[in-house]
Protein backbone atom coordinates (compact mmCIF):
# COMPACT_ATOMS: atom_id res chain seq x y z
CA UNK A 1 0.00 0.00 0.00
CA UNK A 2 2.76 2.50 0.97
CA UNK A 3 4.75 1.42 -2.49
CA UNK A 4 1.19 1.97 -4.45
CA UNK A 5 1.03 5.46 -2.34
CA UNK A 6 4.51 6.48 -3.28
CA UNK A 7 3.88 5.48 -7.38
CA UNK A 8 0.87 7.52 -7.02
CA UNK A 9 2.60 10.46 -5.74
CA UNK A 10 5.43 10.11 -8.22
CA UNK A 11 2.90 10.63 -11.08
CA UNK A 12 1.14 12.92 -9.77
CA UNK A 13 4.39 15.06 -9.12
CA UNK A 14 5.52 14.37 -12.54
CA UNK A 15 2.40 15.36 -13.96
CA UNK A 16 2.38 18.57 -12.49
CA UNK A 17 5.83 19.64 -13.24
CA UNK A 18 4.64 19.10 -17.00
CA UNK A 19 1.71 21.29 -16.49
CA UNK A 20 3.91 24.02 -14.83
CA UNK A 21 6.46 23.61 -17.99
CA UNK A 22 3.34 24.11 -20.64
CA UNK A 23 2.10 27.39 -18.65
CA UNK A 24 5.57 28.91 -18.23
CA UNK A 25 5.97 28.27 -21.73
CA UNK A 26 3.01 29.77 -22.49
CA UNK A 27 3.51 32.55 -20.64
CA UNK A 28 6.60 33.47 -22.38
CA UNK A 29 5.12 33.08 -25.72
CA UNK A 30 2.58 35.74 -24.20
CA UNK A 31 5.22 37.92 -23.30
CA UNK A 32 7.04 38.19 -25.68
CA UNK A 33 3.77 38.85 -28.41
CA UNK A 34 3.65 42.56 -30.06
CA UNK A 35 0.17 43.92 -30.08
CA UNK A 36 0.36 42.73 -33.40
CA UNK A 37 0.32 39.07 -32.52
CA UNK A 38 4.14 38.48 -33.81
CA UNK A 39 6.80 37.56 -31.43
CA UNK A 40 9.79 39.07 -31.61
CA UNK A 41 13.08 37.66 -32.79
CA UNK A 42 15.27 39.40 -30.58
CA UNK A 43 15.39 40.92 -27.19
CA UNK A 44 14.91 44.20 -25.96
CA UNK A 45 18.64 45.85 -25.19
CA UNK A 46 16.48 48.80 -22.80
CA UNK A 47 15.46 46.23 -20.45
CA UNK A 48 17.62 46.02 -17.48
CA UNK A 49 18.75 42.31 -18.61
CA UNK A 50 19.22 43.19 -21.99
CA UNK A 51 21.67 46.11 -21.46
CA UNK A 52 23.30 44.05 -19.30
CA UNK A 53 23.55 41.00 -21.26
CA UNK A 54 24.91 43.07 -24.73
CA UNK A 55 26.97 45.57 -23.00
CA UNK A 56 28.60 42.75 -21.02
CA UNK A 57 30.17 41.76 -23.63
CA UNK A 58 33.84 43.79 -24.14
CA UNK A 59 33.89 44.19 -27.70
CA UNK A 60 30.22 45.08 -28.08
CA UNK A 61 30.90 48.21 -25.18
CA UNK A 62 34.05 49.09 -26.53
CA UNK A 63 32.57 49.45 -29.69
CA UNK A 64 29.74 51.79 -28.01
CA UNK A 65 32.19 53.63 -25.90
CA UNK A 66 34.07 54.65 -29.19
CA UNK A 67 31.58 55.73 -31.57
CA UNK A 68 29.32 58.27 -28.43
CA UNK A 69 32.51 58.95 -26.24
CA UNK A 70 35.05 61.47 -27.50
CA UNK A 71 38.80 60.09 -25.80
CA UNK A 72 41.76 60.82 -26.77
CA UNK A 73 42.69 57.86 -28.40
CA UNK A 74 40.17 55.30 -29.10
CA UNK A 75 39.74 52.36 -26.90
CA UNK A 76 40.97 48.85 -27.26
CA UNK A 77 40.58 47.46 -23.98
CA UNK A 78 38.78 47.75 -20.44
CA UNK A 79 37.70 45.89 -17.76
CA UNK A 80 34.38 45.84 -15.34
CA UNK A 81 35.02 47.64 -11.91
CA UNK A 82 32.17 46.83 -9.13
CA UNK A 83 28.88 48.48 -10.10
CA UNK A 84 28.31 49.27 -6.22
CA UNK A 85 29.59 51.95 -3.94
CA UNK A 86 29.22 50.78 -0.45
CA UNK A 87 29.28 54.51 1.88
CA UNK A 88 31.57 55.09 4.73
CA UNK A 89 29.18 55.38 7.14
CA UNK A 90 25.45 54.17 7.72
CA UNK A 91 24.30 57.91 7.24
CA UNK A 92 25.91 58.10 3.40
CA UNK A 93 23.85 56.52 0.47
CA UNK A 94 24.81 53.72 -1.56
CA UNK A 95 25.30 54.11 -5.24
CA UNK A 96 24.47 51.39 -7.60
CA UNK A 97 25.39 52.24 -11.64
CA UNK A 98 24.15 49.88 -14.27
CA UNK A 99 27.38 49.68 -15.79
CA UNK A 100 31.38 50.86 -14.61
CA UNK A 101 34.60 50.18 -16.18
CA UNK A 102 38.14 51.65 -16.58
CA UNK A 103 39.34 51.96 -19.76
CA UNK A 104 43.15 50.74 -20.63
CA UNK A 105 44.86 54.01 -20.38
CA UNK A 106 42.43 54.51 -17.11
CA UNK A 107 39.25 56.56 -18.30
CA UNK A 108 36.71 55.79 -15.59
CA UNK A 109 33.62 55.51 -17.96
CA UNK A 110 29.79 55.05 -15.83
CA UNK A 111 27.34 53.73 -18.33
CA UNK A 112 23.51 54.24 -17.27
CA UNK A 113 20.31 53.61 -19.13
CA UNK A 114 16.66 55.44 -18.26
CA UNK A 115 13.69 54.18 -19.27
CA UNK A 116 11.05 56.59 -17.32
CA UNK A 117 11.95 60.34 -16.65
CA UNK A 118 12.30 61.33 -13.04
CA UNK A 119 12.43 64.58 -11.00
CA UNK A 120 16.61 65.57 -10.63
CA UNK A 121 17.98 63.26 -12.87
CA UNK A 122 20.84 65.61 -14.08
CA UNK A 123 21.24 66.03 -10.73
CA UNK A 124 21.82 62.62 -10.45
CA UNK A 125 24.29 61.94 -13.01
CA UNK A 126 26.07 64.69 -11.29
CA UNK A 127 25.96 62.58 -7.87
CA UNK A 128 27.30 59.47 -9.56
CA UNK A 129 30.33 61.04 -11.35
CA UNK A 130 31.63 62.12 -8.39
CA UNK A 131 32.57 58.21 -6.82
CA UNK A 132 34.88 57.69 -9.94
CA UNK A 133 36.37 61.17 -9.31
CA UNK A 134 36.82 60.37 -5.36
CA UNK A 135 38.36 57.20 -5.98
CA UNK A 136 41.40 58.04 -7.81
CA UNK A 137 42.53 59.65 -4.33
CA UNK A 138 45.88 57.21 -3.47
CA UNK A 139 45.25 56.51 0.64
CA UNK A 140 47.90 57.41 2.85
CA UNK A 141 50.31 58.89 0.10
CA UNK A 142 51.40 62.43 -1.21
CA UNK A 143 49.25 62.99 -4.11
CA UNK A 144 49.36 65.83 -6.71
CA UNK A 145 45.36 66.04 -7.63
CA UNK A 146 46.04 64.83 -10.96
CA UNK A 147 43.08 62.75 -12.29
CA UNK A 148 42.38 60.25 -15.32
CA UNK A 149 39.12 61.77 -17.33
CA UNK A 150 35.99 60.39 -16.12
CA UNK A 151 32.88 59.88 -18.92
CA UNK A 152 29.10 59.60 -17.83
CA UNK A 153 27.30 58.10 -20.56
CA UNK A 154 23.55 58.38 -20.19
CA UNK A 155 20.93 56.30 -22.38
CA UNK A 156 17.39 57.75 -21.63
CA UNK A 157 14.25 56.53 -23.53
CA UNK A 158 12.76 60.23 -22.76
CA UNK A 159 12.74 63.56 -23.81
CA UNK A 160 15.07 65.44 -21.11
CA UNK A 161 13.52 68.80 -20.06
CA UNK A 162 14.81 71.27 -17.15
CA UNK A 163 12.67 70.90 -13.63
CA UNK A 164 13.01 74.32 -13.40
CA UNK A 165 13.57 75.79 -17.09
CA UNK A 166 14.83 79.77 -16.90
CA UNK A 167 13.18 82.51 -19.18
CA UNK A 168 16.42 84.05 -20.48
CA UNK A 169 17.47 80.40 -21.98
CA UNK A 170 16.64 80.09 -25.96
CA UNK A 171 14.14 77.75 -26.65
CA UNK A 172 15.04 74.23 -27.11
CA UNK A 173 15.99 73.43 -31.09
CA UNK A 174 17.19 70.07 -30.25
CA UNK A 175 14.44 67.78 -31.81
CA UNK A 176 14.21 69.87 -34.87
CA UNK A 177 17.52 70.16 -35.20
CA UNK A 178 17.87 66.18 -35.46
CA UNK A 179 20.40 66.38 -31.99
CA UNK A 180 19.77 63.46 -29.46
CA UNK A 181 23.31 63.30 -28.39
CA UNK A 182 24.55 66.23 -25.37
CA UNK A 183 27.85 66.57 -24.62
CA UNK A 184 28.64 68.67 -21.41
CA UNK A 185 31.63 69.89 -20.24
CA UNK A 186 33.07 72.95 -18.24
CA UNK A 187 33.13 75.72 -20.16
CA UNK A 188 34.28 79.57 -19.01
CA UNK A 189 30.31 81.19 -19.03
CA UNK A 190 31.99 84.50 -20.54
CA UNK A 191 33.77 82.99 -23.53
CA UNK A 192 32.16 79.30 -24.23
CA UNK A 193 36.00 78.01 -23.95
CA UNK A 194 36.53 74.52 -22.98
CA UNK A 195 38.11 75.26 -18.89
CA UNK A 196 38.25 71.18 -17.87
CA UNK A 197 38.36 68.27 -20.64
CA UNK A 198 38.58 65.70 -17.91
CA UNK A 199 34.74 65.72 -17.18
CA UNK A 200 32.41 64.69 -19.15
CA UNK A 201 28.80 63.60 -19.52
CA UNK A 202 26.87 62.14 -22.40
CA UNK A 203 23.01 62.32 -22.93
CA UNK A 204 21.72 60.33 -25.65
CA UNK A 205 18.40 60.88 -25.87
CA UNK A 206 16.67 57.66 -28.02
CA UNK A 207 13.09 59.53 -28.77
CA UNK A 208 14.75 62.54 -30.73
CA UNK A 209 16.44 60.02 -33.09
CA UNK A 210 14.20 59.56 -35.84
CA UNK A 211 16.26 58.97 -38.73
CA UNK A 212 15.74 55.60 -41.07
CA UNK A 213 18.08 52.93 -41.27
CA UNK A 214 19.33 54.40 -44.66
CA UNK A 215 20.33 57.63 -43.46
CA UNK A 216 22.11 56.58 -40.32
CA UNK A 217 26.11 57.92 -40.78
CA UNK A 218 27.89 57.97 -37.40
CA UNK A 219 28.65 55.01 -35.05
CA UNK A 220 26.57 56.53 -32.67
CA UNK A 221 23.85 57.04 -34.66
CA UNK A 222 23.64 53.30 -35.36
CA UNK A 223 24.07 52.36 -31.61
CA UNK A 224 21.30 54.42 -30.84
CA UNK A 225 18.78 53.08 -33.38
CA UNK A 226 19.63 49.35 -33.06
CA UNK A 227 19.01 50.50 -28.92
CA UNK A 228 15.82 51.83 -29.80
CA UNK A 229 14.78 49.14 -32.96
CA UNK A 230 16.02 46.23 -32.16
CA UNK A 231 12.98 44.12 -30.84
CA UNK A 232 11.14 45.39 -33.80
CA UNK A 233 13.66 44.15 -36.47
CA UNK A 234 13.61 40.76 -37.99
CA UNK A 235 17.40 40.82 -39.12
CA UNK A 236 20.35 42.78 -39.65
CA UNK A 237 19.68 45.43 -41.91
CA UNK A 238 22.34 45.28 -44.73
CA UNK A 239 22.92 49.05 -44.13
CA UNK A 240 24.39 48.31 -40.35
CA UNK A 241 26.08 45.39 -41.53
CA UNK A 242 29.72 44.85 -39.50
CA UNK A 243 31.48 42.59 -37.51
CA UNK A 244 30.37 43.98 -34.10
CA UNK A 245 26.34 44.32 -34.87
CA UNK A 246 26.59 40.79 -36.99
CA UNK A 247 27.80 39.49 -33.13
CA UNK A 248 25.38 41.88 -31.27
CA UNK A 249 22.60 40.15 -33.42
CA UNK A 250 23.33 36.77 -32.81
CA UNK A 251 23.50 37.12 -29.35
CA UNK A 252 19.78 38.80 -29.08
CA UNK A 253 18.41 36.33 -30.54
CA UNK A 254 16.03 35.12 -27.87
CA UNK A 255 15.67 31.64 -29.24
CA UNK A 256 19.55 31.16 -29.01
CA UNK A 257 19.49 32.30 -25.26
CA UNK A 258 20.23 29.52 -22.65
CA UNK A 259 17.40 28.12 -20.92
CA UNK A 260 18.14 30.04 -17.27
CA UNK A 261 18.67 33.61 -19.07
CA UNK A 262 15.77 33.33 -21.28
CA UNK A 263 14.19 32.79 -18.11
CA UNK A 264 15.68 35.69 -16.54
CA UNK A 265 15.22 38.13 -19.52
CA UNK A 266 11.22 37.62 -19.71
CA UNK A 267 10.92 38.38 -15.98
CA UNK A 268 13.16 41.47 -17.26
CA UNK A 269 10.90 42.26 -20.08
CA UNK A 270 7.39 41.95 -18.16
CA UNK A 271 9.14 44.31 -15.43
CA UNK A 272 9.78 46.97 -18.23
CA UNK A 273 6.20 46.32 -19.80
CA UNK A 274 4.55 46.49 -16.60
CA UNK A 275 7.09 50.00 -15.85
CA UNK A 276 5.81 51.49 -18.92
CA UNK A 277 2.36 50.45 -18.74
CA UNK A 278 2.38 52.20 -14.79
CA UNK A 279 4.20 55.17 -16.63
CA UNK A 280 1.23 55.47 -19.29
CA UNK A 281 -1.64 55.25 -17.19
CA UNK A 282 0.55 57.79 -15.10
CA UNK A 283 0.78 60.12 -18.48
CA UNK A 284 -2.85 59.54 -18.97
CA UNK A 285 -4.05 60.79 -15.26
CA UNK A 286 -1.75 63.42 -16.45
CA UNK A 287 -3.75 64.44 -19.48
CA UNK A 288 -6.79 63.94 -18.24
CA UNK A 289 -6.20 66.61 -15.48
CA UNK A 290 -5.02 68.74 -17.95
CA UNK A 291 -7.66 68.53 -19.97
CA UNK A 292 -10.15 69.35 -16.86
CA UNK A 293 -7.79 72.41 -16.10
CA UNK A 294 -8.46 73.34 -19.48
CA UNK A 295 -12.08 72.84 -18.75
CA UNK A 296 -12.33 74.35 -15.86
CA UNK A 297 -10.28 77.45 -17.51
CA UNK A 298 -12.89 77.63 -20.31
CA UNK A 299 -15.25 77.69 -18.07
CA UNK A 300 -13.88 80.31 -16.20
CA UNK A 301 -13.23 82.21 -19.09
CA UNK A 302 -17.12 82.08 -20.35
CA UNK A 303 -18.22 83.14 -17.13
CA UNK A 304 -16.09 86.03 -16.71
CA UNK A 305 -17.14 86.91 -20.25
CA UNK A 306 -20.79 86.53 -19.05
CA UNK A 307 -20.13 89.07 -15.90
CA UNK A 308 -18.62 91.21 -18.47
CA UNK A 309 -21.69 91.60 -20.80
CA UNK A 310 -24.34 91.71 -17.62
CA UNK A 311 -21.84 94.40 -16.37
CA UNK A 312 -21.62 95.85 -20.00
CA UNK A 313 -25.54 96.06 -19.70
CA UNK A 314 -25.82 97.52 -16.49
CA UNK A 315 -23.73 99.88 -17.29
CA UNK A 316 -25.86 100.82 -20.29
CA UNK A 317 -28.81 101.07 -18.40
CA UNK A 318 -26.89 103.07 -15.92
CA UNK A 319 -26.43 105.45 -18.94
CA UNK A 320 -30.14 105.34 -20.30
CA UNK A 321 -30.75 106.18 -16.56
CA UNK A 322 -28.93 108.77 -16.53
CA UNK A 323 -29.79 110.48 -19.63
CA UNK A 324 -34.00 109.52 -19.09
CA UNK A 325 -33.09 111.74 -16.07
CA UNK A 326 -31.49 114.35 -17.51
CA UNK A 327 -33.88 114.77 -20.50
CA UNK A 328 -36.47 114.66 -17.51
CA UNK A 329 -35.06 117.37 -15.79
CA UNK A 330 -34.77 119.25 -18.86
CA UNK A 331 -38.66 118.73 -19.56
CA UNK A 332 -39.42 119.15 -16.28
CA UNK A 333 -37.83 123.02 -16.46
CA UNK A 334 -38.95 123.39 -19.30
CA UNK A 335 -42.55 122.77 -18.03
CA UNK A 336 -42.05 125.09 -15.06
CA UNK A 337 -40.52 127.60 -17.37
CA UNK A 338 -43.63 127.27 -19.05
CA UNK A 339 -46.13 127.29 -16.21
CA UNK A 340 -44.48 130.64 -15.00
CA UNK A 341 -45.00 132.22 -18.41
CA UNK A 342 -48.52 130.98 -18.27
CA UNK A 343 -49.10 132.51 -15.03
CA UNK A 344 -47.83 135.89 -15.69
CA UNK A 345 -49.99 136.38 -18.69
CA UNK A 346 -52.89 135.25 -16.90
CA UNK A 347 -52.60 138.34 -14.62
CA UNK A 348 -51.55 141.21 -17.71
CA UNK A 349 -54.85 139.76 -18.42
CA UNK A 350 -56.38 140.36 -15.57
């Protein structure tokens, strides 16, 4: 009976594990579906496993690095430093970068990537480039200040706009323009020259990119639009063809990815679909309140132009008022004028 027990269990087990197999299966297959019922071919480099996975790879960053970062010389080697900055004390913060390497003539370089815009982000950038600038300080030894150049590469999936923009800055010309790469530096205010080369942060900004495949020139503008394309592509376009994107496609290729990662990539992707599907309905609250400010200001604005027309009448009737009485007046001494001269003839006559 126990042995018959113990069979029975066994299947039972066994049978489960298949069911849970056929719906996790499923479930990717779900996942991975456009709206248009396709699945895609490869997977999406802005998820957080995706960035990770490509940009892990040296020669696929080094080739990034090179074609959005402006060094000296270009760079053939670098390695991965720790992506975590542990504070000195329980009060500090820690900082935790997507990406950080050291280039081989010692460029600290932080790569980050943004899918949602948030309140301070520049400010934030700013925060981070200051752990690769602190750590170049030798402990316990003499030390002259000088410093290897430090890069902060940022990848947003946004349109970057000030918290606080200033009325005496020209309007923004960027996205008509065609620019969706910023390069900041410190410049002298007074003359625009270049006053430190060693600092420097990169915003590449994926929305104002909106070139074809067939007029993309520069290296970065084919990073950027395979970053932004490349779960909507079905293969390499001949126009991108190279070495390094030939090995950046392979490697997306979900159906290639081993069992664990593919894993770990869908729970990536339905994190970023569920992000941008919070971030939507957040844009549509958005809109809807401004379209019942609007409303409400249209509102406003016909009842204020109602006061104005009942005040516009009173005030016309004020007038009308004011000349009925005058004309009355005028008849009225006209009348007693009248009823004078009447009463002096009556007594000549008399």
């Amino acid at each position: 009976m126990r042995k018959f027990a113990l069979i029975l269990f066994f299947i039972l087990m066994t049978n489960y594990k298949e069911k849970e197999k056929e719906k996790e299966k499923e479930t990717e297959k779900k996942t991975v579906r456009k709206k248009t019922g396709k699945p895609t071919r490869y997977i999406n480099p802005l998820t957080d496993f995706g960035f990770k996975y490509l940009f892990g790879v040296k020669e696929l960053l080094i080739d990034f690095l090179n074609g959005v970062v402006d060094v000296e010389s270009s760079i053939v080697d670098l390695t991965y430093d720790n992506t975590e900055r542990i504070p000195h004390s329980d009060e500090e913060r820690i900082a935790r970068f997507d990406l950080h390497c050291t280039t081989g003539t010692g460029e600290r370089v932080i790569i980050e990537m943004q899918n949602n815009s948030q309140h301070f982000f520049k400010d934030r950038t700013i925060y981070y480039a200051t752990f690769p600038i602190q750590e170049q300080a030798p402990k316990g030894k003499d030390w002259d200040y000088m410093l290897k150049p430090v890069f902060s590469v940022n990848i947003v999936n946004f349109r970057m706009k000030d918290e606080e923009p200033q009325e005496s800055q020209p309007p923004d010309e960027s996205e008509i323009a065609g620019k969706f790469i910023t390069y900041v530096q410190l410049i002298d205010r007074d003359t625009g020259k270049l006053f430190f080369r060693k600092l420097t942060f990169v915003y590449i900004e994926l929305p104002l990119l909106t070139k074809t495949e067939y007029e993309l020139q520069s290296s970065a503008e084919k990073w950027a639009f395979i970053l932004k394309n490349l779960p909507k592509m079905n293969e390499l376009p001949e126009s991108l063809r190279s070495d390094v994107f030939e090995k950046l496609f392979q490697m997306a290729e979900i159906a290639k990815l081993p069992a664990q990662e593919r894993k770990e990539y869908y729970r990536s992707l339905k994190s970023y679909r569920d992000m941008n599907n919070s971030i939507a309905q957040r844009d549509q609250k958005i809109a809807m309140m401004s379209n019942s400010i609007a409303q409400s200001k249209q509102q406003i604005a016909m009842m204020s132009n109602s006061i104005a027309q009942r005040d516009q009448k009173i005030a016309n009737l004020k007038q009308e008022m004011a000349a009925y009485h005058k004309e009355k007046t005028a008849n009225e001494k006209i009348i007693a004028d009248l009823q004078r001269q009447l009463a002096l003839n009556s007594k000549d006559i008399n």
